[in-house]
Protein backbone atom coordinates (compact mmCIF):
# COMPACT_ATOMS: atom_id res chain seq x y z
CA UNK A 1 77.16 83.04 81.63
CA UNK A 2 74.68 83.31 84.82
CA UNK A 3 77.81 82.48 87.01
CA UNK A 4 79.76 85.37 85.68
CA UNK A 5 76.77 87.45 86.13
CA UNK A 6 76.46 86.09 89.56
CA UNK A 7 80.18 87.02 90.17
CA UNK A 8 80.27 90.86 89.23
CA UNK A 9 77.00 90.89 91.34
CA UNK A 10 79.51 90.27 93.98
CA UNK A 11 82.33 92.50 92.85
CA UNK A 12 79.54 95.24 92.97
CA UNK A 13 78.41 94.66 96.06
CA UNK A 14 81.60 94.62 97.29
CA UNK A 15 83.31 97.59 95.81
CA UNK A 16 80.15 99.79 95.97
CA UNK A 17 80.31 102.39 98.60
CA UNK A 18 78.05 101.38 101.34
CA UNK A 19 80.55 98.45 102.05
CA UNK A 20 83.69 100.24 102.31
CA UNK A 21 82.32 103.44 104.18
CA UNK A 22 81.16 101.36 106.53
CA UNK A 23 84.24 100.02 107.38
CA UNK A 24 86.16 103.21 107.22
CA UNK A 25 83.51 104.73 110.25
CA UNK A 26 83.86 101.72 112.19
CA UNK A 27 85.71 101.97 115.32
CA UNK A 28 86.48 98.88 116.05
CA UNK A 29 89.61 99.07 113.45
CA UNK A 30 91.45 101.59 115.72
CA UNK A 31 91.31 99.12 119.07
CA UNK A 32 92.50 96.65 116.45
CA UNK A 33 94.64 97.85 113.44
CA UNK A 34 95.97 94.35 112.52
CA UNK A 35 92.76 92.79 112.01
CA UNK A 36 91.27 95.59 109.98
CA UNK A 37 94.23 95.04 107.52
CA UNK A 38 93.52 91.84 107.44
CA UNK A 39 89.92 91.96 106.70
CA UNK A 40 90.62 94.91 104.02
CA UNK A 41 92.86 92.43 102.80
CA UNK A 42 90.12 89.82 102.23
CA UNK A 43 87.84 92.42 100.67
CA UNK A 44 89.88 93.26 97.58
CA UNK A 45 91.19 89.59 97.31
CA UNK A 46 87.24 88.65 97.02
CA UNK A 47 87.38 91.39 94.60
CA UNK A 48 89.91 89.99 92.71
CA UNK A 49 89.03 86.55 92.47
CA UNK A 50 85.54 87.56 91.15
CA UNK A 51 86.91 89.24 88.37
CA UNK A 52 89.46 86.55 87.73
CA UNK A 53 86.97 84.05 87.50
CA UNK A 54 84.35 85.98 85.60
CA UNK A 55 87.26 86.66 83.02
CA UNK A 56 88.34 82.85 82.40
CA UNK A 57 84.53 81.62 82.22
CA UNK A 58 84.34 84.67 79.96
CA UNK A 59 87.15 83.55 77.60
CA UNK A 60 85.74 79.91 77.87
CA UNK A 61 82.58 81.24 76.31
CA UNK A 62 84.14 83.11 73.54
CA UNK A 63 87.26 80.81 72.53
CA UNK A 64 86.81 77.36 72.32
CA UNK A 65 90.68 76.89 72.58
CA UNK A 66 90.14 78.40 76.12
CA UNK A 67 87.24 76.23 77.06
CA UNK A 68 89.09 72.74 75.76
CA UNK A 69 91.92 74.17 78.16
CA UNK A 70 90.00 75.14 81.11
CA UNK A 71 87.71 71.83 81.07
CA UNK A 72 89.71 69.25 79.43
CA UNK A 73 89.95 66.91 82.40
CA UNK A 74 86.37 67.60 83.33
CA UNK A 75 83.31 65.06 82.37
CA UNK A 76 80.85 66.83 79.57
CA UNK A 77 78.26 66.63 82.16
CA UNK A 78 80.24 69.78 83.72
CA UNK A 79 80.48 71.71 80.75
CA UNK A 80 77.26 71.61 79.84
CA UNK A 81 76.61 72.87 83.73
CA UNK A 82 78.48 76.11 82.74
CA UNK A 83 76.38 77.00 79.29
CA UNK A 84 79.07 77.93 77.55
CA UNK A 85 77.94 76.69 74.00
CA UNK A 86 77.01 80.17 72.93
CA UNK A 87 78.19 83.53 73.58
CA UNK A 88 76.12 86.38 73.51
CA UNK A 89 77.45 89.69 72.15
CA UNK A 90 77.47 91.50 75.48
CA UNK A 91 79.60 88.14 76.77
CA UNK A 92 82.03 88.89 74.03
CA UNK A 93 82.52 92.94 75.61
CA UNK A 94 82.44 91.79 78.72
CA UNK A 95 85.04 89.38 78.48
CA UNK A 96 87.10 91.78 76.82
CA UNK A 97 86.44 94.66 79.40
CA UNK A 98 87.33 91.87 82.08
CA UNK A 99 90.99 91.68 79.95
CA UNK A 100 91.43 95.10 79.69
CA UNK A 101 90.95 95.38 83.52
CA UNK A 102 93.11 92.76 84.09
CA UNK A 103 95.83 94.05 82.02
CA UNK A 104 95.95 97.74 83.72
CA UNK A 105 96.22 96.00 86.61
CA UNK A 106 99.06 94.36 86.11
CA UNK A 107 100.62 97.42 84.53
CA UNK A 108 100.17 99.47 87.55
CA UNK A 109 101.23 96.80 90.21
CA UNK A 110 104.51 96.75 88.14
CA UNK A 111 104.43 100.31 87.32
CA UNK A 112 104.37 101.11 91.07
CA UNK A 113 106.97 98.15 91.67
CA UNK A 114 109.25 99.74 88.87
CA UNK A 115 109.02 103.55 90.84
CA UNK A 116 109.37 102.26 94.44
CA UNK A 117 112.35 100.39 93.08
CA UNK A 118 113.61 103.32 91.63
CA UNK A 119 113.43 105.21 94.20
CA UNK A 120 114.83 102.96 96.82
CA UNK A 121 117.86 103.16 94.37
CA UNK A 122 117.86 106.77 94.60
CA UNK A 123 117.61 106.71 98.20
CA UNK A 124 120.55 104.37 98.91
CA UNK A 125 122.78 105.93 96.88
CA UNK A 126 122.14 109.37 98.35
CA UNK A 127 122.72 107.74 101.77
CA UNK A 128 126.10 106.51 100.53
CA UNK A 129 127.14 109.81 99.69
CA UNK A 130 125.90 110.94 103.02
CA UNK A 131 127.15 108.14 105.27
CA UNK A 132 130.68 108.39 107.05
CA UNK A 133 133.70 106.32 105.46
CA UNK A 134 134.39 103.34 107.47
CA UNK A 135 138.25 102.84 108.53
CA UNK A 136 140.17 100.94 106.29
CA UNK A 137 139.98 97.19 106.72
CA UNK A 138 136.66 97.02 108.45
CA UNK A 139 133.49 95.66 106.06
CA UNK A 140 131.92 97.42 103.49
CA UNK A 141 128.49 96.19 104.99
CA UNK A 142 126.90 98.92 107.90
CA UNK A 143 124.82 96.54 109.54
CA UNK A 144 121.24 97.05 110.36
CA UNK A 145 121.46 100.46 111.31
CA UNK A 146 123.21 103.50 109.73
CA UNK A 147 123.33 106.86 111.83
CA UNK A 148 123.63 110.24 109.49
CA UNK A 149 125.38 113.42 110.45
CA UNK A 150 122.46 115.71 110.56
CA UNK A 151 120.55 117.74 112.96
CA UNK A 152 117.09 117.22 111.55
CA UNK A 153 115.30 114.37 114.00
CA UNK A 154 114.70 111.74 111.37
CA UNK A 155 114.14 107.91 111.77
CA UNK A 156 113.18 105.52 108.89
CA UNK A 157 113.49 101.92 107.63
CA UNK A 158 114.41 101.41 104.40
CA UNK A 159 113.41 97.93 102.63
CA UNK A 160 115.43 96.12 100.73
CA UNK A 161 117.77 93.47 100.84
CA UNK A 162 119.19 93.61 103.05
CA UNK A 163 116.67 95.82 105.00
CA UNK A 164 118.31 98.79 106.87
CA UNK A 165 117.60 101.41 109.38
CA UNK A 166 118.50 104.91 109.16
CA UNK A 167 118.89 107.22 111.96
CA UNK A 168 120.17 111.06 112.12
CA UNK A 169 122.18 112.17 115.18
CA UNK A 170 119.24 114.92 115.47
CA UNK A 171 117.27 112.20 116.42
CA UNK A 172 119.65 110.57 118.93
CA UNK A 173 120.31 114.03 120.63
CA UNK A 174 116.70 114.42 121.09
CA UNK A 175 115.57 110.82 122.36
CA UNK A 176 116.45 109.11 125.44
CA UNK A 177 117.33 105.07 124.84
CA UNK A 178 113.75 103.99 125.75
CA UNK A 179 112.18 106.45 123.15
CA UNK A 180 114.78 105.69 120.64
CA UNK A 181 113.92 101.81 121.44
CA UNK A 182 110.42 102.40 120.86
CA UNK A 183 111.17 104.02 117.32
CA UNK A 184 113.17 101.45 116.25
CA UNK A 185 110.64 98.89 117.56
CA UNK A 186 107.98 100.85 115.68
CA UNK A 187 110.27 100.88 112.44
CA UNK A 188 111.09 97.07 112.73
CA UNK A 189 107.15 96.39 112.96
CA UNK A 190 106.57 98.12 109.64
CA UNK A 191 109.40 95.64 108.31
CA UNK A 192 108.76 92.27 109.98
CA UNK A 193 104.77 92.66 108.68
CA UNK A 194 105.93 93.87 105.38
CA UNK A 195 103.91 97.09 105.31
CA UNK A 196 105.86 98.18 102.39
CA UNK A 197 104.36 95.50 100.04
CA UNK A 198 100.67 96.56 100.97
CA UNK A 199 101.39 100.14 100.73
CA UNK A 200 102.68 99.52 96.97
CA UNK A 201 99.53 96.89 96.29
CA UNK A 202 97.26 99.81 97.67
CA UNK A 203 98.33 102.73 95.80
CA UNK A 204 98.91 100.62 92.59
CA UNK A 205 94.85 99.72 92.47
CA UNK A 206 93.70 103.07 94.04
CA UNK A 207 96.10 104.83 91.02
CA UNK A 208 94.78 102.12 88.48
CA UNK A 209 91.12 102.41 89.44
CA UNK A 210 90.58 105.67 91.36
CA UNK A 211 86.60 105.97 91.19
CA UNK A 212 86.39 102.40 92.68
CA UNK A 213 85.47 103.27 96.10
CA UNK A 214 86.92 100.16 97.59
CA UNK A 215 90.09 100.64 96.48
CA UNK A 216 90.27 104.08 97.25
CA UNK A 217 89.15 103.49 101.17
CA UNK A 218 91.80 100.56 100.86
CA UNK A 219 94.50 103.19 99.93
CA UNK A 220 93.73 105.58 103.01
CA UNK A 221 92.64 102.78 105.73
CA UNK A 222 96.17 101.20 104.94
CA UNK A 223 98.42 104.10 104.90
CA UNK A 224 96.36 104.93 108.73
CA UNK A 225 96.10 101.10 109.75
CA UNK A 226 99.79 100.47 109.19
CA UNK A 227 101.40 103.15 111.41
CA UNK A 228 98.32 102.28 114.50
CA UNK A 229 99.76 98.38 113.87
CA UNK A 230 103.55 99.67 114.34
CA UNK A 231 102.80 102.11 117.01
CA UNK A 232 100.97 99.02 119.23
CA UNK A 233 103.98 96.66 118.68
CA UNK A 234 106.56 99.76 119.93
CA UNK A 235 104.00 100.81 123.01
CA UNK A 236 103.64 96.76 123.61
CA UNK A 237 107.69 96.45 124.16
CA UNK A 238 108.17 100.04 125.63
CA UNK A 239 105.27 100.95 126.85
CA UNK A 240 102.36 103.87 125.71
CA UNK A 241 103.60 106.83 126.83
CA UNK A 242 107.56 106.35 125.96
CA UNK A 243 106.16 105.75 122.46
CA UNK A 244 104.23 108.89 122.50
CA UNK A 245 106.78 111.14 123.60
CA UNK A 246 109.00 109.68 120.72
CA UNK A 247 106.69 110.58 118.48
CA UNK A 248 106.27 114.23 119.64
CA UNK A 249 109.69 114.19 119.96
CA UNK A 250 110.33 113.32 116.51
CA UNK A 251 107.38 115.53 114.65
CA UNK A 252 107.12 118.50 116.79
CA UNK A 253 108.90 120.67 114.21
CA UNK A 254 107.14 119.23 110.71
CA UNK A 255 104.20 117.78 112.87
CA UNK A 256 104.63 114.77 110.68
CA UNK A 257 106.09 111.36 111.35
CA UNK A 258 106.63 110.34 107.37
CA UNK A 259 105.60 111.81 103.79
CA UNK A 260 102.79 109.55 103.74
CA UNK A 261 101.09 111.18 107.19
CA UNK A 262 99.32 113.74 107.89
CA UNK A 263 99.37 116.57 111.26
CA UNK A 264 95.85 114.41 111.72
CA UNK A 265 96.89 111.20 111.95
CA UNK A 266 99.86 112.62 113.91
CA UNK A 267 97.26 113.55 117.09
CA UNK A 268 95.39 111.07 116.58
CA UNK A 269 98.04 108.32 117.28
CA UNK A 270 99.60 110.53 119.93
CA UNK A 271 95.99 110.75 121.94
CA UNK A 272 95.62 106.85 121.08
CA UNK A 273 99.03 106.27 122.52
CA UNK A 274 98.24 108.08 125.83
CA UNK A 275 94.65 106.57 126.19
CA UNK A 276 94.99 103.30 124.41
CA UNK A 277 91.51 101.95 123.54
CA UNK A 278 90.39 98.39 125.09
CA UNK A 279 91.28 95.88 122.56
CA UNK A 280 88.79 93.04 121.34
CA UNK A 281 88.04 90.06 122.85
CA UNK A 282 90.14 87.32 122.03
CA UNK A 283 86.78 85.41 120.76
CA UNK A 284 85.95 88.92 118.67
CA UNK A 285 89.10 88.81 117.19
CA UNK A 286 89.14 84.93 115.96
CA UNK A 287 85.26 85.59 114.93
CA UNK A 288 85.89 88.60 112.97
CA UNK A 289 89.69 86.90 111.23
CA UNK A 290 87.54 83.86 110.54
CA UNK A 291 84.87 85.49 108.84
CA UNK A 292 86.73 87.87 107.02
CA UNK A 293 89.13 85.02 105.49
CA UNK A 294 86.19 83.09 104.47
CA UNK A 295 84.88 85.76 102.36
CA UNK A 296 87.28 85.28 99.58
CA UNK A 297 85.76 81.25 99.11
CA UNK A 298 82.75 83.23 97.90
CA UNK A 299 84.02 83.49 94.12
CA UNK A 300 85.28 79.95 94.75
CA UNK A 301 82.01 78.69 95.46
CA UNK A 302 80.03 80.43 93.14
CA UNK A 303 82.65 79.69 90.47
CA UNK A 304 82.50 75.90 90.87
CA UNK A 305 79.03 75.30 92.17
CA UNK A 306 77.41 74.38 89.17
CA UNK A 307 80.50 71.69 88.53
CA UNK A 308 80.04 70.30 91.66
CA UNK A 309 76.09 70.09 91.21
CA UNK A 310 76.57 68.35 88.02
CA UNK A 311 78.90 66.31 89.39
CA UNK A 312 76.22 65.35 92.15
């Protein structure tokens, strides 16, 4: 059980706060949004894994049916490696707070899964009722974008399948081509890097384990990190300050761009728009992408080290 041991050693150091705040004060993150979701990425999938793995060693302790399962094709030599002969009575709670864990988990990704889905239902059929009847004989399908009679300034995508955006006329009264380009190139960033599936993965483990600082700083950083990444692939096509006036354009009445911003994040993207930071060096960005995705080989390595020293 010293490799399980060794495992939630990680998951603590980890998930603690130092590790997280850290990253949260950073700057770097802001000159390069994409790469701080990635490495935020790595740091709850190292997470993760620990627990994973901590929880099957855990049950291979406790149940021999799981052990026989878990290292049937391996030599005894490897077994023996792993002391799993007898488990002590904190093994047996731990194993079982690892399977509680797990199981919440899974209820609130799908929980979350279950609402967004709901609500994208909700959403598409109020849009129907909104949206203009086609002439007879044309399709039934709108094509990527729909445009709604309304003189609030509004601009979304909405996922799905297939994915869709939704524009008001407010919004096309109030934005010249190239700022209307850059909101649709912002909106098609959020869909082409799938922002919606880490927003849901981040609010389902901040929700499921809110005094877990990690997850909490995950929550925020991604909610911030996503609109940065979308506003730097619509100032990259249309250039910094088109994308900025869009935005002020857009938010200058509810000083908002969506539900999930706030009038802080609003200035700041505005003032990062109009004096973009320097961006990493192409060497600091493969260092710091490297690094980050080997973190999550940790568990694997400390998982299957004493295998592979047996096995030696």
């Amino acid at each position: 059980m010293t490799v399980c041991l060794l495992l939630l050693s990680v998951v603590a150091l980890t998930a603690a706060v130092p590790a997280p705040r850290a990253l949260t004060r950073a700057r770097w993150p802001e000159r390069e949004p994409v790469v701080a979701l990635w490495v935020w990425q790595c740091l709850v999938a190292t997470v993760l894994l620990c627990c994973l793995a901590a929880l099957v060693l855990g049950a291979a302790a406790v149940f021999h049916t799981v052990r026989d399962q878990v290292f049937a094709p391996a030599p005894p030599a490897v077994t023996a490696a792993y002391d799993l002969s007898t488990a002590p009575v904190w093994a047996v709670a731990l194993t079982v707070l690892l399977a509680c864990g797990a199981a919440w988990t899974t209820a609130m990704l799908a929980r979350e899964l279950a609402e967004a889905r709901r609500r994208l239902g909700h959403t598409r059929a109020h849009l129907r009722e909104r949206a203009p009847d086609l002439p007879a004989g044309l399709p039934a399908a709108r094509g990527p974008m729909l445009v709604l009679e309304d003189e609030y300034p509004d601009a979304w995508w909405m996922p799905g399948h297939p994915p869709q955006l939704v524009v008001t006329t407010g919004a096309l009264q109030r934005l010249t081509d190239h700022q209307l380009d850059a909101v649709l190139t912002h909106e098609r960033g959020h869909a082409r890097a799938h922002h919606d599936w880490l927003l849901h993965l981040s609010t389902a483990l901040a929700t499921g384990f809110p005094r877990v600082p990690l997850f909490a700083h995950f929550c925020d950083q991604t909610h911030r990190l996503v609109e940065l990444a979308a506003d730097d692939t619509a100032s990259r096509r249309c250039g910094h300050l088109t994308t900025a006036l869009a935005l002020i354009e857009l938010n200058q009445h509810r000083g908002v761009l969506s539900c999930a911003s706030s009038r802080r994040l609003l200035g700041e993207r505005v003032d990062r728009l109009l004096e973009p930071p320097p961006r990493l060096l192409r060497r600091q960005r493969a260092l710091t992408t490297t690094v980050a995705a080997l973190v999550p080989l940790l568990p694997l390595l400390i998982t299957f080290a004493p295998g592979l020293t047996a096995l030696s």
